[in-house]
C-alpha atoms as a PDB file:
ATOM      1  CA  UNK A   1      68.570 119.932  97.600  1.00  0.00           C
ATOM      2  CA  UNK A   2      69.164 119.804  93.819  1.00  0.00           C
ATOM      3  CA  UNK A   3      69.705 122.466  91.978  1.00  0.00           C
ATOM      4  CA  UNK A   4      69.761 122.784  87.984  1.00  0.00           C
ATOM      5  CA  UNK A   5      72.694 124.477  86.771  1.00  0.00           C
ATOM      6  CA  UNK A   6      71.952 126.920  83.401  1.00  0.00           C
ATOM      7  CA  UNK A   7      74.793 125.089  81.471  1.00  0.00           C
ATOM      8  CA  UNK A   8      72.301 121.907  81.612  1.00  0.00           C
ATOM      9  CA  UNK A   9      71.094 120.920  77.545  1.00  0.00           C
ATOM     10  CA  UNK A  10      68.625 118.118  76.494  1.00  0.00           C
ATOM     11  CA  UNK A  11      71.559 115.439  76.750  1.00  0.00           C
ATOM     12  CA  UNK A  12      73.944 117.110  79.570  1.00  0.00           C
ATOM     13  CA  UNK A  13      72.513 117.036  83.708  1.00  0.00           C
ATOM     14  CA  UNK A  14      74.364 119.331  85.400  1.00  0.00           C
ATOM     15  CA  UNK A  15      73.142 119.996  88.756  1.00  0.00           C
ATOM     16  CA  UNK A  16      74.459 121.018  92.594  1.00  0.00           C
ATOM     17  CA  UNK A  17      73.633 118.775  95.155  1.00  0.00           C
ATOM     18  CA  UNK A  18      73.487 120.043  98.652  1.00  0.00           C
ATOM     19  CA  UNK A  19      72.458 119.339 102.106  1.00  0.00           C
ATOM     20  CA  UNK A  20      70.150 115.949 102.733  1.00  0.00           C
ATOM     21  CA  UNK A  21      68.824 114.766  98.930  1.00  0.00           C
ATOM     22  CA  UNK A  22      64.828 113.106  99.159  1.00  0.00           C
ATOM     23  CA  UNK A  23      63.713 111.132  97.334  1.00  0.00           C
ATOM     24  CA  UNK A  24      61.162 113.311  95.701  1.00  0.00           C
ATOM     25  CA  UNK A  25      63.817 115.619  94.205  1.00  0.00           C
ATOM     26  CA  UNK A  26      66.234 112.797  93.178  1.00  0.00           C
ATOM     27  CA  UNK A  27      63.577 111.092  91.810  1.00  0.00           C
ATOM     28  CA  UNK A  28      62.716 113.852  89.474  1.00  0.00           C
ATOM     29  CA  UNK A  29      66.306 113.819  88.593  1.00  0.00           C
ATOM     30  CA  UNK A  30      66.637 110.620  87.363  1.00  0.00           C
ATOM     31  CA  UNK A  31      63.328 110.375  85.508  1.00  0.00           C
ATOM     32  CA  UNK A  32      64.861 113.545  83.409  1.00  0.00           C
ATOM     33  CA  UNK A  33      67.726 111.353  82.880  1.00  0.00           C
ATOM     34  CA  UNK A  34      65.671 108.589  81.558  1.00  0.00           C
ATOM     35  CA  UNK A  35      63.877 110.634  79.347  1.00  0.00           C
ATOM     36  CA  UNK A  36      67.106 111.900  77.966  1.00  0.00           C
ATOM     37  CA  UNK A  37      68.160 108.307  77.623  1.00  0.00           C
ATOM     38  CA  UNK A  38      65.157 107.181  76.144  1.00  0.00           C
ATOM     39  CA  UNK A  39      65.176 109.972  73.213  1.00  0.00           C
ATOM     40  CA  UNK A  40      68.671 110.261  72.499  1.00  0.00           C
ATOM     41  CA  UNK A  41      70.241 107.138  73.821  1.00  0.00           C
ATOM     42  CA  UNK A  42      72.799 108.506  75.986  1.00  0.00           C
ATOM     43  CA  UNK A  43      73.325 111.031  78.693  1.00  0.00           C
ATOM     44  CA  UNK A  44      76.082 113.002  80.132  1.00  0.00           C
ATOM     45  CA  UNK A  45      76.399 114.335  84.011  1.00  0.00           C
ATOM     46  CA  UNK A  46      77.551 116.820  85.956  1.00  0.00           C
ATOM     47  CA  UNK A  47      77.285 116.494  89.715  1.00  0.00           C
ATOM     48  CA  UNK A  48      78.611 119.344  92.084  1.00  0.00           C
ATOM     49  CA  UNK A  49      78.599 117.993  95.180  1.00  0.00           C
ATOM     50  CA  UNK A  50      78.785 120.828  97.941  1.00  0.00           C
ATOM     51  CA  UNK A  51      77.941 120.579 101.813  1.00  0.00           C
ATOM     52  CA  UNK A  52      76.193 117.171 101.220  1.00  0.00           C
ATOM     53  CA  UNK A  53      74.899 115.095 104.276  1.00  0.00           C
ATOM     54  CA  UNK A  54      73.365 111.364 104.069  1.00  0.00           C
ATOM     55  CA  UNK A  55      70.937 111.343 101.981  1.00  0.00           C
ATOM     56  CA  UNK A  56      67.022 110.017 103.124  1.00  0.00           C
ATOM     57  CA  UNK A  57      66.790 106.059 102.416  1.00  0.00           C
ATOM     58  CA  UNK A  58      64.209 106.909  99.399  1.00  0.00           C
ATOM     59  CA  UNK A  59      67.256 108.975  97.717  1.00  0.00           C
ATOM     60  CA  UNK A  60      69.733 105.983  97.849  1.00  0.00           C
ATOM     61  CA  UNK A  61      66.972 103.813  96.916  1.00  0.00           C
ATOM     62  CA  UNK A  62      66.151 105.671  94.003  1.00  0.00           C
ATOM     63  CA  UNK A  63      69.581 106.039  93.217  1.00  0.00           C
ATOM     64  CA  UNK A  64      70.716 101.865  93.498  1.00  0.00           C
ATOM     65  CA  UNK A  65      67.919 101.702  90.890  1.00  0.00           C
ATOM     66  CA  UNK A  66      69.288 103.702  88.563  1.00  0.00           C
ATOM     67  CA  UNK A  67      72.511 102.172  88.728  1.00  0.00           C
ATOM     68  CA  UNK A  68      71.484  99.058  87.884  1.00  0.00           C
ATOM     69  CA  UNK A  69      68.882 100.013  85.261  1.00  0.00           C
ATOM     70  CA  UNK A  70      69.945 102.975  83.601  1.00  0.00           C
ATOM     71  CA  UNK A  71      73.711 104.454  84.354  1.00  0.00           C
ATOM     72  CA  UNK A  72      74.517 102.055  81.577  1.00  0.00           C
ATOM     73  CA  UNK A  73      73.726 104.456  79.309  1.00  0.00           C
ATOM     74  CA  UNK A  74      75.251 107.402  80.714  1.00  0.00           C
ATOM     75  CA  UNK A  75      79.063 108.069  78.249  1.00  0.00           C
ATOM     76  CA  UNK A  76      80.368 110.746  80.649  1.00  0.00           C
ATOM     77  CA  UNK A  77      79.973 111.487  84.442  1.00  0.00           C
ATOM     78  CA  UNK A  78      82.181 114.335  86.174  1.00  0.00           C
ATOM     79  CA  UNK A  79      81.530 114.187  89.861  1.00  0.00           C
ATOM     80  CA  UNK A  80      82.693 118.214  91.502  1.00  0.00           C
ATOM     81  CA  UNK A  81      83.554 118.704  95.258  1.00  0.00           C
ATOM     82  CA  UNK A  82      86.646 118.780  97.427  1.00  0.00           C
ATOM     83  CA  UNK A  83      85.438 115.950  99.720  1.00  0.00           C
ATOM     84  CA  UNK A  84      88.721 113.733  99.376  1.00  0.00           C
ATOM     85  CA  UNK A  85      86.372 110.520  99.098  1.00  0.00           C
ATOM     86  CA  UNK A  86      84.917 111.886  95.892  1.00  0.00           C
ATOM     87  CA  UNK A  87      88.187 111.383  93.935  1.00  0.00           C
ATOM     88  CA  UNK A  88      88.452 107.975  95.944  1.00  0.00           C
ATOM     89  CA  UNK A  89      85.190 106.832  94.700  1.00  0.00           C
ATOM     90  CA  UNK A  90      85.601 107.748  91.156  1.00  0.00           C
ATOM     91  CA  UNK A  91      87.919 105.644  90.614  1.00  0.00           C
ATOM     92  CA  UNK A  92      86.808 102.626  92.750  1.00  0.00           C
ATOM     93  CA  UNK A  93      83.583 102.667  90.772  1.00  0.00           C
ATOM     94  CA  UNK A  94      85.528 103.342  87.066  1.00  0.00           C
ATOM     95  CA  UNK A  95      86.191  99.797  86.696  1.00  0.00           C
ATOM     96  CA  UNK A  96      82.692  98.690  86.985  1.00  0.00           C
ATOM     97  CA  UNK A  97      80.940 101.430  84.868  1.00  0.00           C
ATOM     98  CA  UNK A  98      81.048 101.525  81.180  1.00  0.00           C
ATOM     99  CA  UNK A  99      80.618 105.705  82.009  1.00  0.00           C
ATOM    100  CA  UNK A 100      83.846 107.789  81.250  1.00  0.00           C
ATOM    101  CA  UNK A 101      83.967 109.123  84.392  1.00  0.00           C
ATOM    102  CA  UNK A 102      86.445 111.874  86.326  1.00  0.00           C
ATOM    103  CA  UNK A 103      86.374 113.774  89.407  1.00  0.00           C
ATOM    104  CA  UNK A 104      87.189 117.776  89.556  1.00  0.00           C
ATOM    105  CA  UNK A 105      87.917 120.027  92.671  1.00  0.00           C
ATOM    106  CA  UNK A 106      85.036 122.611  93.509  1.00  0.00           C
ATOM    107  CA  UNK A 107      86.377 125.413  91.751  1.00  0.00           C
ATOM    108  CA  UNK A 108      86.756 123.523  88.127  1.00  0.00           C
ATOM    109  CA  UNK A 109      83.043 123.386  87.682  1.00  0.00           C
ATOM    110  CA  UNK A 110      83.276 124.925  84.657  1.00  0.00           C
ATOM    111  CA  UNK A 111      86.171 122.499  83.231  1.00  0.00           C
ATOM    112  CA  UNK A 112      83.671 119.550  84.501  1.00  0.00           C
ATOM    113  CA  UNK A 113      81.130 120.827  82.427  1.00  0.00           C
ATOM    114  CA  UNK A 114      82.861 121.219  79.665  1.00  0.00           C
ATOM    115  CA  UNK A 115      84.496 118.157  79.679  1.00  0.00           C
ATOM    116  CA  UNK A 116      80.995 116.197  80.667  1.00  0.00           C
ATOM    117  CA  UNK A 117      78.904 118.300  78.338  1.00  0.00           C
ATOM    118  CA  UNK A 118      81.299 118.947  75.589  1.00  0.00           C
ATOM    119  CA  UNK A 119      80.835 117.256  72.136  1.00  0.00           C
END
């Protein structure tokens, strides 16, 4: 499930992500992102991650595309949850991503969003 978070703007995604993502939803996500990306040129992200499973194959799908088309354009990414991979990840990926990227614990949402968001 993917829930919009009220400190979302135009530019800034901030969302929760729980249980098993389709592709339905996360395909609505990212064409939100594109159209961010296509009007303002860039696009910032906030992703809480909380009680996430695998997601359906249409999700990842989705997902892989967006990496390759579009993440390009994204200048900040803060990825929130206390999964110890998460931090792991971030900065495995960080080399390949032009993105500014940084993980946060579950209770810094606020500091992720700020950071990600913030101007």
């Amino acid at each position: 499930m993917i829930e919009y978070l009220s400190s979302s703007t135009p530019t800034c995604f901030a969302v929760k992500m729980s249980g098993k993502l389709n592709g339905t939803e996360y395909r609505e996500l990212i064409g939100k992102i594109e159209s961010a990306i296509k009007e303002h040129g860039t696009a910032n992200l906030v992703y809480v991650m909380q009680d996430l499973e695998f997601p359906e194959w249409d999700a990842m799908k989705a997902d892989a595309h967006f990496g390759v088309k579009d993440y390009r354009h994204i200048r900040r990414a803060a990825f929130v949850g206390d999964e110890k991979w998460l931090a792991w990840f971030v900065k495995l990926a960080g080399p390949f991503t032009r993105a500014e990227e940084k993980s946060f614990r579950a209770d810094q949402v606020n500091e992720a969003v700020q950071w990600a968001c913030g101007e």
